[in-house]
C-alpha atoms as a PDB file:
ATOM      1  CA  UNK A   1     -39.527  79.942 -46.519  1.00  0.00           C
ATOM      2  CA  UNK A   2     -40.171  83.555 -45.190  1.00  0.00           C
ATOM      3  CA  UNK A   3     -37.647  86.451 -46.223  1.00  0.00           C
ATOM      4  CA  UNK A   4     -35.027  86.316 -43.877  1.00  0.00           C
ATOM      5  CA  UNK A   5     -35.616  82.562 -42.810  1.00  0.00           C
ATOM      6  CA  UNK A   6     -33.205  80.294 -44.427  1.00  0.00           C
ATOM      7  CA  UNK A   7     -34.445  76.758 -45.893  1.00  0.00           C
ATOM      8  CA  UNK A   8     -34.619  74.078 -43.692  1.00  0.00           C
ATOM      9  CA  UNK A   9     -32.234  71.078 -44.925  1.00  0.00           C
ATOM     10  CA  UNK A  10     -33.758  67.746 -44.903  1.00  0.00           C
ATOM     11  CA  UNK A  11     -32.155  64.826 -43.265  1.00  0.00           C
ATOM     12  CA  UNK A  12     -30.017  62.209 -44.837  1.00  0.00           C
ATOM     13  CA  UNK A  13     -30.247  58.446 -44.112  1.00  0.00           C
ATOM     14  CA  UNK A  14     -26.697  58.929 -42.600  1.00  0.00           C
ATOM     15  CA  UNK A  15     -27.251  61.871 -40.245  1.00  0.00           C
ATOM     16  CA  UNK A  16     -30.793  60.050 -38.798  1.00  0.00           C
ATOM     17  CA  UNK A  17     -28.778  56.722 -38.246  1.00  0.00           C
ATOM     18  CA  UNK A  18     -26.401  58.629 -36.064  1.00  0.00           C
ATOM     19  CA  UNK A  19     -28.939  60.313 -33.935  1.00  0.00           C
ATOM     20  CA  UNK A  20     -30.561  56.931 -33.052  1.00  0.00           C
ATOM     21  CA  UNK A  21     -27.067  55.134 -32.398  1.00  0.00           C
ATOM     22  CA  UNK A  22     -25.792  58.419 -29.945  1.00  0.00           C
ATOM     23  CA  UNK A  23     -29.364  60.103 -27.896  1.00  0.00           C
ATOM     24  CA  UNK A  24     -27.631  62.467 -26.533  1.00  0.00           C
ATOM     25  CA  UNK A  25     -26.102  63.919 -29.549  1.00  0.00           C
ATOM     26  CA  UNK A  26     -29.318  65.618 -30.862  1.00  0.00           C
ATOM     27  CA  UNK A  27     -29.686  67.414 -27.523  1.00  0.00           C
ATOM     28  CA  UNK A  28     -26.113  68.274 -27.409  1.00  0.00           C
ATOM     29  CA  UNK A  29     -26.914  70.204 -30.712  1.00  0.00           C
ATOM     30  CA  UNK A  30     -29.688  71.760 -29.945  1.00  0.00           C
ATOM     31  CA  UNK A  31     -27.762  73.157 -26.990  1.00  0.00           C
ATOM     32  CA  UNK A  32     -24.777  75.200 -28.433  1.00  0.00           C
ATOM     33  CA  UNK A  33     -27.397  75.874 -31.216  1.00  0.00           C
ATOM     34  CA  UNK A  34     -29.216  77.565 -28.574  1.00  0.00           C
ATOM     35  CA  UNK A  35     -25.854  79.306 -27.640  1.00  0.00           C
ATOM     36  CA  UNK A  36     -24.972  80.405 -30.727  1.00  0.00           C
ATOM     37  CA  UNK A  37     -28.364  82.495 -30.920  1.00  0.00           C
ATOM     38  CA  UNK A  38     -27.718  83.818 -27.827  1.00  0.00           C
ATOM     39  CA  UNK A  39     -24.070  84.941 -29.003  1.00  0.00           C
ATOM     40  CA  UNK A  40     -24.785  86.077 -32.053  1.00  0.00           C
ATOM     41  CA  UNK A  41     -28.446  87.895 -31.560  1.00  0.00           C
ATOM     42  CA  UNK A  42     -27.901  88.678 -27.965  1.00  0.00           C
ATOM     43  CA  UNK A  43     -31.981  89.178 -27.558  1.00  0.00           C
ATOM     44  CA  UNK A  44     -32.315  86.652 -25.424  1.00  0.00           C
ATOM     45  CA  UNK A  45     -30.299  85.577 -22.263  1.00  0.00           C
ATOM     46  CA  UNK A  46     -30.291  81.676 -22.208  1.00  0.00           C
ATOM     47  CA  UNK A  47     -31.270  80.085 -18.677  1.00  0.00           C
ATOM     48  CA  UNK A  48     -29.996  76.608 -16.510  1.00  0.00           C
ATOM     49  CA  UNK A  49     -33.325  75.594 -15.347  1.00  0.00           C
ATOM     50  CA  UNK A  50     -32.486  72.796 -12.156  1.00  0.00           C
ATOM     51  CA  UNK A  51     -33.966  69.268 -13.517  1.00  0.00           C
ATOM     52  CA  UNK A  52     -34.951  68.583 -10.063  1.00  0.00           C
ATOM     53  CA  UNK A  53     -37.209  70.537  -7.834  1.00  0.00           C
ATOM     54  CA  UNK A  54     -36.620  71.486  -3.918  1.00  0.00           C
ATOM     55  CA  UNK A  55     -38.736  68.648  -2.825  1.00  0.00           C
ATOM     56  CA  UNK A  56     -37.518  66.168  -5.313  1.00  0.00           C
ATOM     57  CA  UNK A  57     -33.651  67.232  -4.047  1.00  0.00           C
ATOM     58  CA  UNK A  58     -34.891  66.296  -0.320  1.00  0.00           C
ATOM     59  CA  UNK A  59     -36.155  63.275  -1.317  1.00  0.00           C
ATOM     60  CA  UNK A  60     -32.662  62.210  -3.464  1.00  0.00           C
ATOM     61  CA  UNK A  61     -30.786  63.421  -0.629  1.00  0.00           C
ATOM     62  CA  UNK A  62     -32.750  60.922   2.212  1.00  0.00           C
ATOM     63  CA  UNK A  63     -32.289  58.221  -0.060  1.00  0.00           C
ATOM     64  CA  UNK A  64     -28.344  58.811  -0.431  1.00  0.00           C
ATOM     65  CA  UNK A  65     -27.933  59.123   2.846  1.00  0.00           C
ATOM     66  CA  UNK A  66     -30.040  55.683   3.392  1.00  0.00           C
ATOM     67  CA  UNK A  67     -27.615  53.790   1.146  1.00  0.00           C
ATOM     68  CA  UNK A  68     -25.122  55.312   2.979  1.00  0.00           C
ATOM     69  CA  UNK A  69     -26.021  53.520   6.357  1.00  0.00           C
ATOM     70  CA  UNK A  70     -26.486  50.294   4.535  1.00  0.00           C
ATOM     71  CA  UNK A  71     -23.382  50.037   3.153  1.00  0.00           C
ATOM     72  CA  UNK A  72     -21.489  51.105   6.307  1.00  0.00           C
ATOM     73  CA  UNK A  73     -23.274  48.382   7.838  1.00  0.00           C
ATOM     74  CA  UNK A  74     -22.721  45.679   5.054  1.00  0.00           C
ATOM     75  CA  UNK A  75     -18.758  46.504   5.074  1.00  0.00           C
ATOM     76  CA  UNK A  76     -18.884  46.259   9.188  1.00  0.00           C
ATOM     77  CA  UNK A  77     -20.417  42.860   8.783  1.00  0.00           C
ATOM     78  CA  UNK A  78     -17.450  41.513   6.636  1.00  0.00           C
ATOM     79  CA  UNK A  79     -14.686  43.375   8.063  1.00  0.00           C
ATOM     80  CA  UNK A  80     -13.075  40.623   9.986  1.00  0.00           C
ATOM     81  CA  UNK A  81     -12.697  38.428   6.495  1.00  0.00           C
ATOM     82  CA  UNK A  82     -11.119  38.391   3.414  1.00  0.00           C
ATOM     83  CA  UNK A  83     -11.374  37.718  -0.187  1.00  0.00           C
ATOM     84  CA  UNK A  84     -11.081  34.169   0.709  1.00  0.00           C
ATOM     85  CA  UNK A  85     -13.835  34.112   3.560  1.00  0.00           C
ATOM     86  CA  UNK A  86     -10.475  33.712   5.843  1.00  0.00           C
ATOM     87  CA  UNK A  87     -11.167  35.206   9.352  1.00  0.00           C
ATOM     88  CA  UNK A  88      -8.474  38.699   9.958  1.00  0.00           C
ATOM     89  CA  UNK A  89      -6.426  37.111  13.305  1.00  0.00           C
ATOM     90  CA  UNK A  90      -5.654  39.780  15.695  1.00  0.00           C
ATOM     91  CA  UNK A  91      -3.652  40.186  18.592  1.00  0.00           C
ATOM     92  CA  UNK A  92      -4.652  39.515  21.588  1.00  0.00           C
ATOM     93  CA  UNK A  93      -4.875  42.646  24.172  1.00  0.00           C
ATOM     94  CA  UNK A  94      -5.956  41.775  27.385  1.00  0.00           C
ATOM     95  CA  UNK A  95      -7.775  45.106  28.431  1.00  0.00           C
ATOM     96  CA  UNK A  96     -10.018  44.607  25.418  1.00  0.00           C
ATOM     97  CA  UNK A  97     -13.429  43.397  26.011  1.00  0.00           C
ATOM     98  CA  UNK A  98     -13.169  39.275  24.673  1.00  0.00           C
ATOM     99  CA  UNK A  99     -16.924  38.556  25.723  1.00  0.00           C
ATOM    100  CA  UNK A 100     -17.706  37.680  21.810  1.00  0.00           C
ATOM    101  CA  UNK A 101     -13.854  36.498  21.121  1.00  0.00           C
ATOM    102  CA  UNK A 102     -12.219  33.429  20.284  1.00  0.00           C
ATOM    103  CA  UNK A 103      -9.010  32.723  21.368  1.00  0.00           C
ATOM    104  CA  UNK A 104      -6.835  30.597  18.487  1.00  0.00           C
ATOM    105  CA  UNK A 105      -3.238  29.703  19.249  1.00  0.00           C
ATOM    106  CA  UNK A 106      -0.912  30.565  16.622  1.00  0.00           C
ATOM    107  CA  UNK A 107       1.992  28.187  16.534  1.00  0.00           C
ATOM    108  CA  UNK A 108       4.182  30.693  15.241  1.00  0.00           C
ATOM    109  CA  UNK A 109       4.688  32.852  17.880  1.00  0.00           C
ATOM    110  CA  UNK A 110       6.554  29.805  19.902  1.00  0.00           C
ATOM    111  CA  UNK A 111       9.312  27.943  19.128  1.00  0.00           C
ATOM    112  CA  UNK A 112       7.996  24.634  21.344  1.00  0.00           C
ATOM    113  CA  UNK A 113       4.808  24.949  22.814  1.00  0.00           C
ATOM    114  CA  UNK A 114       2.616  21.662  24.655  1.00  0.00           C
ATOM    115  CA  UNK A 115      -0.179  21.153  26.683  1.00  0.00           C
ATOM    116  CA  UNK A 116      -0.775  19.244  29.727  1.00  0.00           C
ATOM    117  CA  UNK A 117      -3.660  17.851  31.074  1.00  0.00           C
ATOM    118  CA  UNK A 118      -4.257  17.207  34.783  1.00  0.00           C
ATOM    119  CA  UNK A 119      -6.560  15.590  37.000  1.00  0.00           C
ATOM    120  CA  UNK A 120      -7.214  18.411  39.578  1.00  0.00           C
ATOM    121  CA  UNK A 121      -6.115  22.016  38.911  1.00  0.00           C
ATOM    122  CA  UNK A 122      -2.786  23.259  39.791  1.00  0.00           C
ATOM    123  CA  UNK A 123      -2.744  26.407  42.143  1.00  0.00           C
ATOM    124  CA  UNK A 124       1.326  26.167  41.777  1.00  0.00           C
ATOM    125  CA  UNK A 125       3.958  24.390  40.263  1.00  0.00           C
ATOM    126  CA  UNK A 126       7.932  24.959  39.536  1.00  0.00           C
ATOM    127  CA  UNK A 127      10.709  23.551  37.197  1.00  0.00           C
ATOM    128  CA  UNK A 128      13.132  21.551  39.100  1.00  0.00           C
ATOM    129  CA  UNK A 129      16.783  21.617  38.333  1.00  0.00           C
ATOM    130  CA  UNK A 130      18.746  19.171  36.802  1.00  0.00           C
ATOM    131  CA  UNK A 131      22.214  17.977  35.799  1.00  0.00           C
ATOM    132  CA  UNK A 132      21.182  17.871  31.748  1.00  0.00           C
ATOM    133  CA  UNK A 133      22.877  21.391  30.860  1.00  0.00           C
ATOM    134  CA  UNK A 134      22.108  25.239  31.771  1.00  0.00           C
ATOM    135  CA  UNK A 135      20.611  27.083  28.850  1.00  0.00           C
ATOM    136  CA  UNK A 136      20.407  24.273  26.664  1.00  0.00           C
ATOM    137  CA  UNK A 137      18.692  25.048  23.315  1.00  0.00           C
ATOM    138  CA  UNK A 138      18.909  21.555  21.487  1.00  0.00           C
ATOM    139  CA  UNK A 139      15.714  19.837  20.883  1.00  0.00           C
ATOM    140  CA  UNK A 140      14.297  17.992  21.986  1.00  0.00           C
ATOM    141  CA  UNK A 141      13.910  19.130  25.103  1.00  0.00           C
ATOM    142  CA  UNK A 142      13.555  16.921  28.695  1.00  0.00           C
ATOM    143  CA  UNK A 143      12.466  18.593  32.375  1.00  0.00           C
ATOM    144  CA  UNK A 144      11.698  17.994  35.847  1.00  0.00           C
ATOM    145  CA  UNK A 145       8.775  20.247  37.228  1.00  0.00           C
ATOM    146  CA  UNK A 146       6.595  19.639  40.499  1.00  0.00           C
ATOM    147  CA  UNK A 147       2.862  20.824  40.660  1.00  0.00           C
ATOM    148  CA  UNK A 148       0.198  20.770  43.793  1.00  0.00           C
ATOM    149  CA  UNK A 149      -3.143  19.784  43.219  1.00  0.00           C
ATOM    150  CA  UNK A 150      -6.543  21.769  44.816  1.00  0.00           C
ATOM    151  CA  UNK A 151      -9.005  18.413  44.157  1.00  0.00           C
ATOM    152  CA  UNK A 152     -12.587  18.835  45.134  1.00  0.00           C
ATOM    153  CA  UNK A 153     -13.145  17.116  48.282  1.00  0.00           C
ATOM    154  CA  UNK A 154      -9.320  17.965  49.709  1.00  0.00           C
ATOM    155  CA  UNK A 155      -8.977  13.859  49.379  1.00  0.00           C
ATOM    156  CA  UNK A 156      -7.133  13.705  46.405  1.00  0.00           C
ATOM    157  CA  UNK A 157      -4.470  16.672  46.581  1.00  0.00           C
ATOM    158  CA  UNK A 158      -0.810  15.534  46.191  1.00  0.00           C
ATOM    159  CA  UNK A 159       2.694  16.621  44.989  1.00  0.00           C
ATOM    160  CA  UNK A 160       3.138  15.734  41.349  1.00  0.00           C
ATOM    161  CA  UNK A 161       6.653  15.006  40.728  1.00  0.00           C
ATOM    162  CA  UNK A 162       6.884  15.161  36.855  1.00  0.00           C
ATOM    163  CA  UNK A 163       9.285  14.112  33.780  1.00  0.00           C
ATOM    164  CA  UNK A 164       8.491  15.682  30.466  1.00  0.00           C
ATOM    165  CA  UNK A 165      10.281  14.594  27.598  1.00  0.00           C
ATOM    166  CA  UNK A 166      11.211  14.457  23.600  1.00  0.00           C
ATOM    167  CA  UNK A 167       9.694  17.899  23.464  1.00  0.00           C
ATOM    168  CA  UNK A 168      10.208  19.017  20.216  1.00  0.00           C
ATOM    169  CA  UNK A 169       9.679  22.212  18.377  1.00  0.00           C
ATOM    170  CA  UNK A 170       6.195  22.800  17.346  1.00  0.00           C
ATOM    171  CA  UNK A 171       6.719  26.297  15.796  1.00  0.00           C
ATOM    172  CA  UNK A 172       5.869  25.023  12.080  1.00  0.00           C
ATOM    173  CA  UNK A 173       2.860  22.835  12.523  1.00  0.00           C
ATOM    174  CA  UNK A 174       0.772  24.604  11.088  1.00  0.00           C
ATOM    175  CA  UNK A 175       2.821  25.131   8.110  1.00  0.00           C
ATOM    176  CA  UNK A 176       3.015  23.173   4.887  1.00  0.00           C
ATOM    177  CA  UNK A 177       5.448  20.278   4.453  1.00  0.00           C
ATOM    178  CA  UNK A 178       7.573  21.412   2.158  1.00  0.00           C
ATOM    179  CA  UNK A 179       7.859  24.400   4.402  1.00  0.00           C
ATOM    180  CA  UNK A 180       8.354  22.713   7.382  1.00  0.00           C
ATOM    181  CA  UNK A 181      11.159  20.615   6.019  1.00  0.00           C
ATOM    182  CA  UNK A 182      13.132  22.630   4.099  1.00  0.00           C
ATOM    183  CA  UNK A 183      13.302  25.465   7.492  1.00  0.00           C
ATOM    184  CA  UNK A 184      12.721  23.054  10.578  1.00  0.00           C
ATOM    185  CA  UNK A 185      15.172  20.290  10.050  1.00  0.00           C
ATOM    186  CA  UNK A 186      15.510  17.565  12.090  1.00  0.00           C
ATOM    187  CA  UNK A 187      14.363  19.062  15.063  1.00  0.00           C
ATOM    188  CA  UNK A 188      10.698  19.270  13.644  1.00  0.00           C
ATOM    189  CA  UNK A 189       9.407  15.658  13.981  1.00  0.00           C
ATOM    190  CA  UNK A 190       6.214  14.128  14.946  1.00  0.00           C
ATOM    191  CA  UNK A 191       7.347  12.248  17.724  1.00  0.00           C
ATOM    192  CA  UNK A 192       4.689  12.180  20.521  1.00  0.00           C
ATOM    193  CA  UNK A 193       6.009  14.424  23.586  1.00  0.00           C
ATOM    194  CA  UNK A 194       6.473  11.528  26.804  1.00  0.00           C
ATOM    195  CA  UNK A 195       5.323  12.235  30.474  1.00  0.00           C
ATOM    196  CA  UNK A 196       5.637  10.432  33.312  1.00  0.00           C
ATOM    197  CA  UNK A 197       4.838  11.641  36.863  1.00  0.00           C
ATOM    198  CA  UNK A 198       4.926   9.963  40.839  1.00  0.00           C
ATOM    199  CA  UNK A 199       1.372  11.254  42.613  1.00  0.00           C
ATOM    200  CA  UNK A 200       2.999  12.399  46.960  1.00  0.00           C
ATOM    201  CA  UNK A 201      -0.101  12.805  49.178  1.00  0.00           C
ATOM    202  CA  UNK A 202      -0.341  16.026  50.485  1.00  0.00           C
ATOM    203  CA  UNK A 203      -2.835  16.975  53.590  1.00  0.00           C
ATOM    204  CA  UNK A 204      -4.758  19.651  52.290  1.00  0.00           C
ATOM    205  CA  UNK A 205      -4.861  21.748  49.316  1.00  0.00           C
ATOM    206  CA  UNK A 206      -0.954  23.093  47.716  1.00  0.00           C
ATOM    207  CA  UNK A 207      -1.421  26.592  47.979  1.00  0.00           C
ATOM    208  CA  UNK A 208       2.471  27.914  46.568  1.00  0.00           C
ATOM    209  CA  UNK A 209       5.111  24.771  45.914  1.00  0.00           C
ATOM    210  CA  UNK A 210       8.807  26.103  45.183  1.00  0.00           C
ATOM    211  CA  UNK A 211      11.925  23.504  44.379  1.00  0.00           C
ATOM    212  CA  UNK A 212      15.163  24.923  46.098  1.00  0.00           C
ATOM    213  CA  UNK A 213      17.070  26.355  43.711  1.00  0.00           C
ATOM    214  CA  UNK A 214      20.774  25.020  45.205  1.00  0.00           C
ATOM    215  CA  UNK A 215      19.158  21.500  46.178  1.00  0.00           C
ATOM    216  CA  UNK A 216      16.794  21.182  43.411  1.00  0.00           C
ATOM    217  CA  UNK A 217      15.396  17.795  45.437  1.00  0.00           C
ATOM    218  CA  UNK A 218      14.266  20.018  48.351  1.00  0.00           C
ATOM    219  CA  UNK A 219      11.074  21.024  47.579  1.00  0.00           C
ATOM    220  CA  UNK A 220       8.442  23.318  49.955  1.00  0.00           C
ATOM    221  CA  UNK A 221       4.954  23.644  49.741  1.00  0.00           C
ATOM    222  CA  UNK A 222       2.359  25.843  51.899  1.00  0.00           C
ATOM    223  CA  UNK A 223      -1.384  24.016  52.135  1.00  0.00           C
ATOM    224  CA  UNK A 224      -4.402  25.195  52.486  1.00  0.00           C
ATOM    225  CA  UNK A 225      -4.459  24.531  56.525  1.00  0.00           C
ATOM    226  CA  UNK A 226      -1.525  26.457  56.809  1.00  0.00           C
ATOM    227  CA  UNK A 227       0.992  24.673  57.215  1.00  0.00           C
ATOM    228  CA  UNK A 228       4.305  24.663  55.342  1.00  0.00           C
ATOM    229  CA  UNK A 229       5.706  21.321  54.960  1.00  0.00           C
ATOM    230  CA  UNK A 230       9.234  20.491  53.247  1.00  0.00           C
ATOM    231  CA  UNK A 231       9.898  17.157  51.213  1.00  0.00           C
ATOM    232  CA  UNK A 232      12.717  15.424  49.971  1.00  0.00           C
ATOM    233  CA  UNK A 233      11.567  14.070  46.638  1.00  0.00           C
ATOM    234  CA  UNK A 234      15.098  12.960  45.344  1.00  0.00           C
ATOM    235  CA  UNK A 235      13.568   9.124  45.145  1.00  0.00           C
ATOM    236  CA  UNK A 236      10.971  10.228  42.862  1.00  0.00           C
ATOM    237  CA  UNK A 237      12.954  11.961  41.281  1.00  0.00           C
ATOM    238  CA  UNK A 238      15.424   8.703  40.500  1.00  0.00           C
ATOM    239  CA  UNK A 239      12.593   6.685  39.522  1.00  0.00           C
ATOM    240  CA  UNK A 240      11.136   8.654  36.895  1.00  0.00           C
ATOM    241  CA  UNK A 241      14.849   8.976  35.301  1.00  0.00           C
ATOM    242  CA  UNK A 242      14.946   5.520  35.275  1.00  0.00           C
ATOM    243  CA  UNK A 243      11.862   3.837  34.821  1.00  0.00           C
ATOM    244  CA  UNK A 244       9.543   4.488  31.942  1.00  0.00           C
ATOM    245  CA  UNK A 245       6.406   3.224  34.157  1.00  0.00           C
ATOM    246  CA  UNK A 246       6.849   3.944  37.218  1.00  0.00           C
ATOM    247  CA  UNK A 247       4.073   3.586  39.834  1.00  0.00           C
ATOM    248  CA  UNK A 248       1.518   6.400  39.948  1.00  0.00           C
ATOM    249  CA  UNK A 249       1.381   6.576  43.719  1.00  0.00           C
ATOM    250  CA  UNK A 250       4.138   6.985  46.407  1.00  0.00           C
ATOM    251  CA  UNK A 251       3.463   7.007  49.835  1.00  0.00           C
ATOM    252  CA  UNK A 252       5.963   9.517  51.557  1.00  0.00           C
ATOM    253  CA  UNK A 253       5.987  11.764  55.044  1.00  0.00           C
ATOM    254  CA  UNK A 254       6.806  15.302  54.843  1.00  0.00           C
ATOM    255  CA  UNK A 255      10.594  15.744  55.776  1.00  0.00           C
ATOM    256  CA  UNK A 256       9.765  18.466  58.181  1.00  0.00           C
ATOM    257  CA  UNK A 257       6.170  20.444  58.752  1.00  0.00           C
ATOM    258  CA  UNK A 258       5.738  23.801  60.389  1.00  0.00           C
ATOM    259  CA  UNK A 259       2.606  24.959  62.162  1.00  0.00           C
ATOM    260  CA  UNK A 260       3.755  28.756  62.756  1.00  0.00           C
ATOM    261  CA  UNK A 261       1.199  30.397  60.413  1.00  0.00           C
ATOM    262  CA  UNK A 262      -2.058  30.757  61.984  1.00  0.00           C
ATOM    263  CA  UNK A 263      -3.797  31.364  58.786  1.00  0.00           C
ATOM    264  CA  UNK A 264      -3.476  30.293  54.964  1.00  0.00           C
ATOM    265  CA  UNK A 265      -1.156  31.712  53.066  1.00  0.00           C
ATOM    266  CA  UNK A 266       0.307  31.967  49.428  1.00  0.00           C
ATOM    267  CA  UNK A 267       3.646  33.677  49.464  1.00  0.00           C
ATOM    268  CA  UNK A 268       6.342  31.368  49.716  1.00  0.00           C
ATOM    269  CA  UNK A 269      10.174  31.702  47.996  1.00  0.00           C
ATOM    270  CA  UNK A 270      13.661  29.974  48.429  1.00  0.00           C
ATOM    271  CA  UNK A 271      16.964  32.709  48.923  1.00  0.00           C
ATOM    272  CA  UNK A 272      19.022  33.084  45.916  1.00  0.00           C
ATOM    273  CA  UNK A 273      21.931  33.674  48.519  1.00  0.00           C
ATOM    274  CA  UNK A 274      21.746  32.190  51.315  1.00  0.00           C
ATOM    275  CA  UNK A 275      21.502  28.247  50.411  1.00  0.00           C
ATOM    276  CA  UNK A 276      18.306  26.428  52.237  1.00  0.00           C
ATOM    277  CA  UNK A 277      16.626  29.854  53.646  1.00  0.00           C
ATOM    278  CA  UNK A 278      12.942  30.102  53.023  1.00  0.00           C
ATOM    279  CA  UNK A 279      10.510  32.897  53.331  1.00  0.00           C
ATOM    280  CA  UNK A 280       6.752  32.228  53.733  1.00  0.00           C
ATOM    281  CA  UNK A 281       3.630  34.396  54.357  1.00  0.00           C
ATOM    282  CA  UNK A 282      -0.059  33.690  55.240  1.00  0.00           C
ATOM    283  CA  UNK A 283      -3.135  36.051  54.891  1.00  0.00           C
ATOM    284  CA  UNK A 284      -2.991  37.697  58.001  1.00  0.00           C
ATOM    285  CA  UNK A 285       0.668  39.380  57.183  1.00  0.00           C
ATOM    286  CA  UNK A 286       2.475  37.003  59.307  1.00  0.00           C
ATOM    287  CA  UNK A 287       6.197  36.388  57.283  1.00  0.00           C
ATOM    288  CA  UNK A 288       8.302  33.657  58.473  1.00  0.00           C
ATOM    289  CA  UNK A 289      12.040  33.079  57.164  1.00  0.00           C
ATOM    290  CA  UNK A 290      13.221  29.725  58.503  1.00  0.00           C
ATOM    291  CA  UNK A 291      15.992  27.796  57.081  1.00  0.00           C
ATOM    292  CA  UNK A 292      14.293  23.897  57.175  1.00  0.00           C
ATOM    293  CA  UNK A 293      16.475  21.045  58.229  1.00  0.00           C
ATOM    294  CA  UNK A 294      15.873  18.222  55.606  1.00  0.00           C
ATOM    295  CA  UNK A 295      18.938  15.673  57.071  1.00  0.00           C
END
């Protein structure tokens, strides 16, 4: 060694072994070697050189920003399920756009909830009122309810007088057993809900049917010729209470019709306070209140 150099130490078999296990060490020494100098001599001023160059840092930077889009769009792609692969339900909002939607009924949300299938589509239809309890809340349910059909070739259309019954509550069907059970009680059972229902011809289309709310039996219904026609539908009404087939069909005339409305109409409601008066109205803003003799 020069004069003013000191020796350099050779390495042991213990200080090469830890270099090789730790790569970054050596460089890490050489660093705040470097320091030191520059501490102690102060002759030269020690530097940060940037690893990267300008163009290099462009080129990182597009390719972050790359990734970036692709994983926005990967996470967009799964937002709607979990963990699980479960879809996320949502409520449904009707102003939303539902173009690429499916609808799923949640069972939940109602305590009793069944569908009904019909032959033609129902414009209109109305609970009728019985003698089996206001307000009732026991289940399972029974009803009365009368519907007018709109068939295709104006043929078919009648007044469906209809009994629904053992409706029971539905709210935990989609639950487990062992849920259901131990929160439903006996009201949950898997009894079929029963229907039975008397066909009336009806001339025309049923535009608006309403059952009188102080003589449930008395029912109205405006058609698509524009007439308004009242029926007495108590009979029906006796044979579906009693009868558990009753016949599908029966022939009836119209306990009074009126012919005052010279076009179609929809608008048609019975008074909450004056027993038996009726209001109708037909497209050309013709309003008729009548009180309909159904002796």
């Amino acid at each position: 060694a020069s004069q003013g150099e000191m020796p350099k130490k050779k390495k042991s078999d213990e200080d090469a072994m830890e270099e090789d296990s730790n790569p970054g060490a050596k460089k890490g020494r050489g660093s705040s070697g470097a320091a030191g100098a520059a501490a102690k001599g102060g002759e030269e001023e020690l530097v940060f050189e940037d690893p990267f160059s300008d163009e290099e840092e462009e080129l990182y930077d597009d390719m972050v920003e790359d990734d970036d889009i692709e994983m926005v769009e990967d996470e967009g792609g799964d937002e709607d399920e979990d963990d699980e692969g479960n879809k996320d339900l949502q409520v449904f909002i009707p102003d939303k756009d539902t173009k690429d939607q499916d609808l799923e009924v949640d069972n939940s949300a109602y305590e009793m909830l069944h569908r009904l299938n019909v032959e033609w589509p129902m414009l209109s239809f109305d609970f009728v009122g019985d003698n089996l309890g206001q307000a009732r809340t026991k289940l399972p349910l029974a009803c009365f309810a009368v519907g007018g059909t709109e068939s295709a070739d104006g043929k078919a259309d009648s007044v469906v007088v209809m009994h629904m019954k053992s409706l029971h509550r539905t709210k935990h069907d989609d639950d487990d057993d062992s849920d259901a059970s131990s929160d439903g009680g006996s009201d949950d059972l898997d009894d079929d809900p029963e229907l039975r229902y008397i066909n009336i011809p009806h001339k025309g289309s049923v535009n608006r049917v309403r059952s009188c709310p102080q003589r449930p039996a008395c029912v109205a219904t405006l058609s698509g010729s524009s007439k308004a026609h009242i029926w007495d539908i108590s009979g029906p009404l006796r044979t579906l209470e009693q009868h558990a087939s009753p016949a599908p069909t029966c022939e009836m005339d119209a306990a009074q019709t009126v012919s005052t409305h010279k076009a179609e109409g929809f608008a048609m409601d019975w008074s909450l306070i004056e027993a038996g008066r009726l209001a109708t109205g037909d497209n050309k803003g013709s309003i008729l209140k009548w009180s309909p003799a159904t002796e």
